[in-house]
C-alpha atoms as a PDB file:
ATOM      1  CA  UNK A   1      -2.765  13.438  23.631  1.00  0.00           C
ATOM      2  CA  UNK A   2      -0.132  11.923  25.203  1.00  0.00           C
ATOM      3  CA  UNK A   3       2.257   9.481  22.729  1.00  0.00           C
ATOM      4  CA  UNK A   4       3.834   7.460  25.594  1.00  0.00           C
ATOM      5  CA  UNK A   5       0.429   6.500  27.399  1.00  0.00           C
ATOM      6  CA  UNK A   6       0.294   3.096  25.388  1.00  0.00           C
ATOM      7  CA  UNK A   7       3.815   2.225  26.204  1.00  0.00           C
ATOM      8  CA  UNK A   8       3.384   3.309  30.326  1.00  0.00           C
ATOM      9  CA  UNK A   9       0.236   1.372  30.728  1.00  0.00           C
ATOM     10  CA  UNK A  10       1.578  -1.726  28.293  1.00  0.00           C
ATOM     11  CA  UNK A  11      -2.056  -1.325  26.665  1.00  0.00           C
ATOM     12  CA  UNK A  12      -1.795  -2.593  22.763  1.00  0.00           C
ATOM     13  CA  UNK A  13      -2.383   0.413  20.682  1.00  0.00           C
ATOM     14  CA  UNK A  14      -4.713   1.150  18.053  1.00  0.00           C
ATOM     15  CA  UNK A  15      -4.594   3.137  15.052  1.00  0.00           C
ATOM     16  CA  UNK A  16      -7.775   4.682  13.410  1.00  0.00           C
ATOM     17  CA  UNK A  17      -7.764   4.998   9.786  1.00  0.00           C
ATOM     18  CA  UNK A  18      -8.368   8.636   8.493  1.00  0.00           C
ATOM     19  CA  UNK A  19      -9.726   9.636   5.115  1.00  0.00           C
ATOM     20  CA  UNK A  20      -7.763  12.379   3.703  1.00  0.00           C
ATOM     21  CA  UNK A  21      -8.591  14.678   0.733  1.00  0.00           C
ATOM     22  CA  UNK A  22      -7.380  13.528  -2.750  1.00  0.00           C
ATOM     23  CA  UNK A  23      -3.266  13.891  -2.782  1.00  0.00           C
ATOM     24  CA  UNK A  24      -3.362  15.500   0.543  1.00  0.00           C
ATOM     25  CA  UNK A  25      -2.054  13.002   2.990  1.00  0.00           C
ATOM     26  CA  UNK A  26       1.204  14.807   3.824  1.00  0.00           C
ATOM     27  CA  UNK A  27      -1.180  17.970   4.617  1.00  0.00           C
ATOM     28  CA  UNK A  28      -3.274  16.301   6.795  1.00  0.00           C
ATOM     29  CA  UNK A  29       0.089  14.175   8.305  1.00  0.00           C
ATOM     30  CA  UNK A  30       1.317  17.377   9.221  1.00  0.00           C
ATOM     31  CA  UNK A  31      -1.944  19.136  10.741  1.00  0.00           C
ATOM     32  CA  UNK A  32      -2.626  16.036  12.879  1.00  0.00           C
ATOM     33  CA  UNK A  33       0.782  16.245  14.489  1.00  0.00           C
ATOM     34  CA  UNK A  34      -0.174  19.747  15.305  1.00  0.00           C
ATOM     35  CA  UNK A  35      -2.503  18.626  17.763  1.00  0.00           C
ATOM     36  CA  UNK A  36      -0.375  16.021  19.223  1.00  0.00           C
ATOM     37  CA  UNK A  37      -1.613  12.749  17.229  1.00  0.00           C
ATOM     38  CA  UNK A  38       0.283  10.296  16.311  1.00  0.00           C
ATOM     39  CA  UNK A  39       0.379   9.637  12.477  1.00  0.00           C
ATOM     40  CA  UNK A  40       1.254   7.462   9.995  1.00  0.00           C
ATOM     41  CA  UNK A  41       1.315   7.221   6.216  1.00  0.00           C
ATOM     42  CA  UNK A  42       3.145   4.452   4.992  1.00  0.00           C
ATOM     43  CA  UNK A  43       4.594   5.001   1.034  1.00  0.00           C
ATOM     44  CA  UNK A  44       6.017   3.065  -1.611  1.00  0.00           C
ATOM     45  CA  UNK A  45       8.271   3.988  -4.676  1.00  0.00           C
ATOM     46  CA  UNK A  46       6.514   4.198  -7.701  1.00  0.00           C
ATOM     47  CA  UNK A  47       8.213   4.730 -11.017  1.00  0.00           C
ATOM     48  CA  UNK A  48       6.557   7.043 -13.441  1.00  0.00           C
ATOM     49  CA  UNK A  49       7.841   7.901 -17.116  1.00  0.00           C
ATOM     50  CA  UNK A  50       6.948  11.759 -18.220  1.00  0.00           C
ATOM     51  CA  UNK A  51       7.950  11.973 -22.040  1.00  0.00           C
ATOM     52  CA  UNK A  52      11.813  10.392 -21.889  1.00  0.00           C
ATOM     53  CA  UNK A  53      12.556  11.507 -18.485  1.00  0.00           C
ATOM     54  CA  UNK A  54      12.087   8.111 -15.882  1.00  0.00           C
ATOM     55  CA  UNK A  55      11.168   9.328 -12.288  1.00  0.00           C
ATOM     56  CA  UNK A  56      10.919   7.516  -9.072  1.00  0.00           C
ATOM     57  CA  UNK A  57       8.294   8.979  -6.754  1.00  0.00           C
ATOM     58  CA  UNK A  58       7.145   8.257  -3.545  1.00  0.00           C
ATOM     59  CA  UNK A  59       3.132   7.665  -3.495  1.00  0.00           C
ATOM     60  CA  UNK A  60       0.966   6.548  -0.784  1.00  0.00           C
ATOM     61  CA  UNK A  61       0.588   2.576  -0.300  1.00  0.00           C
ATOM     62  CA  UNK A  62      -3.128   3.135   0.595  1.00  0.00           C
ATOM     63  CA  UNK A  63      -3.997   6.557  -1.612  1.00  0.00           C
ATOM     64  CA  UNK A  64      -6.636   8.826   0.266  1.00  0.00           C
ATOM     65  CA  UNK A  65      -6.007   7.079   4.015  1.00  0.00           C
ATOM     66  CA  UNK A  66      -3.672   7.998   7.008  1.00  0.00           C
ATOM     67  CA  UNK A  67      -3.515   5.939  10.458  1.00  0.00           C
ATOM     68  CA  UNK A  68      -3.635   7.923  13.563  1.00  0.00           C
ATOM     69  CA  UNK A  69      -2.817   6.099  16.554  1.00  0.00           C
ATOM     70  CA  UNK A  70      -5.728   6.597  19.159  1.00  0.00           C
ATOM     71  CA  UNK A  71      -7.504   4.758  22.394  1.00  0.00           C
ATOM     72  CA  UNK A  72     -11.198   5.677  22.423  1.00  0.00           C
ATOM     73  CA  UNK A  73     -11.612   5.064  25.734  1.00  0.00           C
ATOM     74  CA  UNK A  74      -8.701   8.051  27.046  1.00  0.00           C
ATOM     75  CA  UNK A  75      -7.885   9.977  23.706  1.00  0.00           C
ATOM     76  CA  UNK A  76     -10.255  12.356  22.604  1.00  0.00           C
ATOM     77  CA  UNK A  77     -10.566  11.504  18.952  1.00  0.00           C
ATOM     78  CA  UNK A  78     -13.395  13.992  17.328  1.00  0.00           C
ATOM     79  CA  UNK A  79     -11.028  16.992  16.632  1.00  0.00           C
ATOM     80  CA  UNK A  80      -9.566  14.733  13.547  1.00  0.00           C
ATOM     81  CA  UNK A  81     -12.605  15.431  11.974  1.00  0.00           C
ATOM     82  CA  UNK A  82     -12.141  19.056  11.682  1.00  0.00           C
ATOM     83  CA  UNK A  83      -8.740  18.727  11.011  1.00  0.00           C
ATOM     84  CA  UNK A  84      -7.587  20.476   7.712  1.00  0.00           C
ATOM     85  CA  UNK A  85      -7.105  17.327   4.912  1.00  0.00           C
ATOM     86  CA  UNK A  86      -8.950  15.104   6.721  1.00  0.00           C
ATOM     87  CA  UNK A  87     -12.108  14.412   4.795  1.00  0.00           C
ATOM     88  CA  UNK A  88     -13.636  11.995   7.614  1.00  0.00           C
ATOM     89  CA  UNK A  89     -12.190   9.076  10.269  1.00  0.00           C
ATOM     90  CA  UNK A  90     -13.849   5.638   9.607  1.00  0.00           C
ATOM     91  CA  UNK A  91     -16.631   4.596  11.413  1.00  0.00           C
ATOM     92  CA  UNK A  92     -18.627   2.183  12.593  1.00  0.00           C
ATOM     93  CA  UNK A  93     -21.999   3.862  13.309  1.00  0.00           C
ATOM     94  CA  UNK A  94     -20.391   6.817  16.049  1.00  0.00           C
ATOM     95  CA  UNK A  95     -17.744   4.437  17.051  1.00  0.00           C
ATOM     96  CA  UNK A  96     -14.709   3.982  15.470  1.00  0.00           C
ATOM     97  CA  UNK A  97     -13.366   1.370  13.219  1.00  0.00           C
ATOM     98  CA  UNK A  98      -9.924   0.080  15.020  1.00  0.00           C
ATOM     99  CA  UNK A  99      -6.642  -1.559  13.507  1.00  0.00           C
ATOM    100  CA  UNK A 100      -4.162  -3.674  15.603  1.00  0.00           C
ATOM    101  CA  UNK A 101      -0.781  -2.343  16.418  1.00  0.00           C
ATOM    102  CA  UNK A 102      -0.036  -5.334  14.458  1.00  0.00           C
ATOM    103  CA  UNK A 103      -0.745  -4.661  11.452  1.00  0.00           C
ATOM    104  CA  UNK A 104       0.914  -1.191  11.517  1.00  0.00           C
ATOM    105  CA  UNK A 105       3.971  -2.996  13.341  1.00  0.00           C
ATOM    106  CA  UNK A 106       4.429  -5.152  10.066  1.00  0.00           C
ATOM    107  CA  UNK A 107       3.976  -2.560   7.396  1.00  0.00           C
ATOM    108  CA  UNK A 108       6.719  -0.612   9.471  1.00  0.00           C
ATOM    109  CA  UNK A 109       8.810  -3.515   9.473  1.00  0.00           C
ATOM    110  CA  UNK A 110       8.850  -3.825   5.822  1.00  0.00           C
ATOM    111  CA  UNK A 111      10.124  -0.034   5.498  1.00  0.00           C
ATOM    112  CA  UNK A 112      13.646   0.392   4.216  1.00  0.00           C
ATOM    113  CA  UNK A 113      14.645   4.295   4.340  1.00  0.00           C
ATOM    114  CA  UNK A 114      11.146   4.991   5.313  1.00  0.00           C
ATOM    115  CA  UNK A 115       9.670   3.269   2.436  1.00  0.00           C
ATOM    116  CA  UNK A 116       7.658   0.169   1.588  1.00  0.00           C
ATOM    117  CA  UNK A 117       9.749  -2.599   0.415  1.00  0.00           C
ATOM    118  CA  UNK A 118       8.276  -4.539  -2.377  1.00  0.00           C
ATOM    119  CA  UNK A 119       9.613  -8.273  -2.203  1.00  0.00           C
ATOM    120  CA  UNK A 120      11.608  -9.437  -5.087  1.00  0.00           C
ATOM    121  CA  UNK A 121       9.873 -11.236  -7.512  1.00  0.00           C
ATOM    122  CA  UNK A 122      10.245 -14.610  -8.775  1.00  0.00           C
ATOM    123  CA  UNK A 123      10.500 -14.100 -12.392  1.00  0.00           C
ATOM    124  CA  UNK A 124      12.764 -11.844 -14.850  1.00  0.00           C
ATOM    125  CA  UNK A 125      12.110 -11.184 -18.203  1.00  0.00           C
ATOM    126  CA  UNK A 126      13.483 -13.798 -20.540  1.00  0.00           C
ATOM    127  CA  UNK A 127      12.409 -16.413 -17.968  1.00  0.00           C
ATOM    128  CA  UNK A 128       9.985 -19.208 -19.520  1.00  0.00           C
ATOM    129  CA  UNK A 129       7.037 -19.545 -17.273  1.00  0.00           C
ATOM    130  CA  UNK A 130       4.171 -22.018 -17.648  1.00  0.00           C
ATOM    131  CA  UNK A 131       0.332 -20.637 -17.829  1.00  0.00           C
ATOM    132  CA  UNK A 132      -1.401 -21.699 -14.413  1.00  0.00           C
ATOM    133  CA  UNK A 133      -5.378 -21.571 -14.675  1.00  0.00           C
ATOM    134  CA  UNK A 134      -7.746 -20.005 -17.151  1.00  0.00           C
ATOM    135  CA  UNK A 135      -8.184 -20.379 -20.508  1.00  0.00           C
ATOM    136  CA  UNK A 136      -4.587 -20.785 -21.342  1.00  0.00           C
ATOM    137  CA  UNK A 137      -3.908 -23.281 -18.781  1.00  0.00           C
ATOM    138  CA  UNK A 138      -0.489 -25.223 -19.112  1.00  0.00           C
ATOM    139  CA  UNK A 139       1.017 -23.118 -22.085  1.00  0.00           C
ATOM    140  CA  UNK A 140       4.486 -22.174 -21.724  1.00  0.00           C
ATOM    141  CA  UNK A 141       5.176 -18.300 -22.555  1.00  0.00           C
ATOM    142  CA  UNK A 142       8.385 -16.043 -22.032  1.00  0.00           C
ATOM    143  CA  UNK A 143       8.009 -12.890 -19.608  1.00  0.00           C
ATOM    144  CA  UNK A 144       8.938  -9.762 -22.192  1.00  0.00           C
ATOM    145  CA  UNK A 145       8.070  -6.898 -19.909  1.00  0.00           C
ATOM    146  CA  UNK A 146       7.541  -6.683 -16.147  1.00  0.00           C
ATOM    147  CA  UNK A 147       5.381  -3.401 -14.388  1.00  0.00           C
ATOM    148  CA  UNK A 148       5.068  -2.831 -10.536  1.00  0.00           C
ATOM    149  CA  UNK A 149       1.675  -3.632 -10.277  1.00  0.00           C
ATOM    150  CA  UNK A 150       2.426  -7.506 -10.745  1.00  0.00           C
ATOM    151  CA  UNK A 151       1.619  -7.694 -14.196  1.00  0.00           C
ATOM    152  CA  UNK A 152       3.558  -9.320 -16.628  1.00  0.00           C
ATOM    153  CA  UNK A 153       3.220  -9.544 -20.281  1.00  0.00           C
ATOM    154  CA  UNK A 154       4.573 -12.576 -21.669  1.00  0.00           C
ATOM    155  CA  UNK A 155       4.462 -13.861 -25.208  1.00  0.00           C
ATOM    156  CA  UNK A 156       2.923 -16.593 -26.142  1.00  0.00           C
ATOM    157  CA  UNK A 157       2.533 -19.186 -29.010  1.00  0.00           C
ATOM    158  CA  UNK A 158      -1.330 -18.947 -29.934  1.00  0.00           C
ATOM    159  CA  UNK A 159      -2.802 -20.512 -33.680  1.00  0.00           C
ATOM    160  CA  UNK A 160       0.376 -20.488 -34.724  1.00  0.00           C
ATOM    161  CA  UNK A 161       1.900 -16.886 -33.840  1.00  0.00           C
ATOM    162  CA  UNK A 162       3.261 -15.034 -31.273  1.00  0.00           C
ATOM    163  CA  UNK A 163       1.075 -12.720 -28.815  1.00  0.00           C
ATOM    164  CA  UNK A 164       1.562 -10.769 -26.245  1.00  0.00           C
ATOM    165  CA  UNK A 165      -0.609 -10.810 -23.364  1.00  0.00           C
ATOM    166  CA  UNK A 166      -1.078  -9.308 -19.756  1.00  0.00           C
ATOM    167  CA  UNK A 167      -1.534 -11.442 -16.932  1.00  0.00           C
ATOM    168  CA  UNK A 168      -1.429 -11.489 -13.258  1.00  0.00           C
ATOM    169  CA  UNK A 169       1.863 -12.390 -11.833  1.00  0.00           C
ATOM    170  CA  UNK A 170      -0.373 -15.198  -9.461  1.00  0.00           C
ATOM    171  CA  UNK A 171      -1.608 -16.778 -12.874  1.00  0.00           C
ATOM    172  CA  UNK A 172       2.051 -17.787 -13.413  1.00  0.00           C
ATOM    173  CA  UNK A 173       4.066 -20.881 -12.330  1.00  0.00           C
ATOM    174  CA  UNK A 174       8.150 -21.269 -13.137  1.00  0.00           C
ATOM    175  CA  UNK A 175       8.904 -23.966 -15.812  1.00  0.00           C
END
């Protein structure tokens, strides 16, 4: 497979998305690129806490799935499937399921030092922030602890006393 066909003919690419064994992306990245295909994983910095030891790691944005850049039509696409930490390619029926070079284009955009960039968010803790939705619609709580999944917890004023509860940073609005 040829990685500059795309760019001679000015055809947009597409990139099939590969299932890979559990925590073997990098194995399969690297087998696929043995035979010439194009691959791409894209991965984001995670922070983990082991005991009192704080770690950043980098993990997989989609766990499990690799994009492989492919045509159909030219590329001859079936030896991913016996390729070692590939599980299977998706598939629609015996034809495969395509992405835009789009969408790969923007995640690769977003990279900074070959990693996902998550954009800032809009809140810090200490920041009052007003309940948007639900049951607790319109009560103003204070952010206490922020994770990188985009949940808060926030402490809130409820019969009375203070109590802490998780919530979506989208159920949020500034105050």
């Amino acid at each position: 497979m040829r990685t500059d066909y795309h760019e001679y003919l000015g055809a947009p690419a597409n990139w099939a998305v590969v299932n890979s064994h559990p925590h073997r992306e990098h194995f399969a990245i690297e087998n696929l690129h043995r035979q010439a295909f194009r691959a791409y994983c894209p991965m984001v910095r995670r922070r983990r806490t082991r005991g009192r030891r704080v770690m950043d790691l980098l993990r997989p944005l989609f766990p499990g799935y690799v994009f492989v850049q492919v045509d159909p039509a030219v590329d001859r696409w079936r030896p991913m499937l016996s390729t070692f930490g590939v599980r299977t390619v998706v598939r629609c029926g015996d034809r495969l399921s395509l992405l835009d070079d789009e969408f790969i284009q923007g995640l690769k955009d977003r990279e900074v030092d070959g990693v996902i960039a998550r954009p800032a968010s809009p809140y810090q803790v200490g920041q009052q922030v007003r309940m948007a939705g639900g049951a607790f619609d319109g009560l103003i709580a204070t952010i206490i602890e922020m994770d990188d999944n985009d949940r808060l917890t926030v402490l809130m004023d409820l019969l009375s006393r203070p109590v802490k509860v998780k919530v979506d940073e989208r159920q949020l609005s500034p105050v």
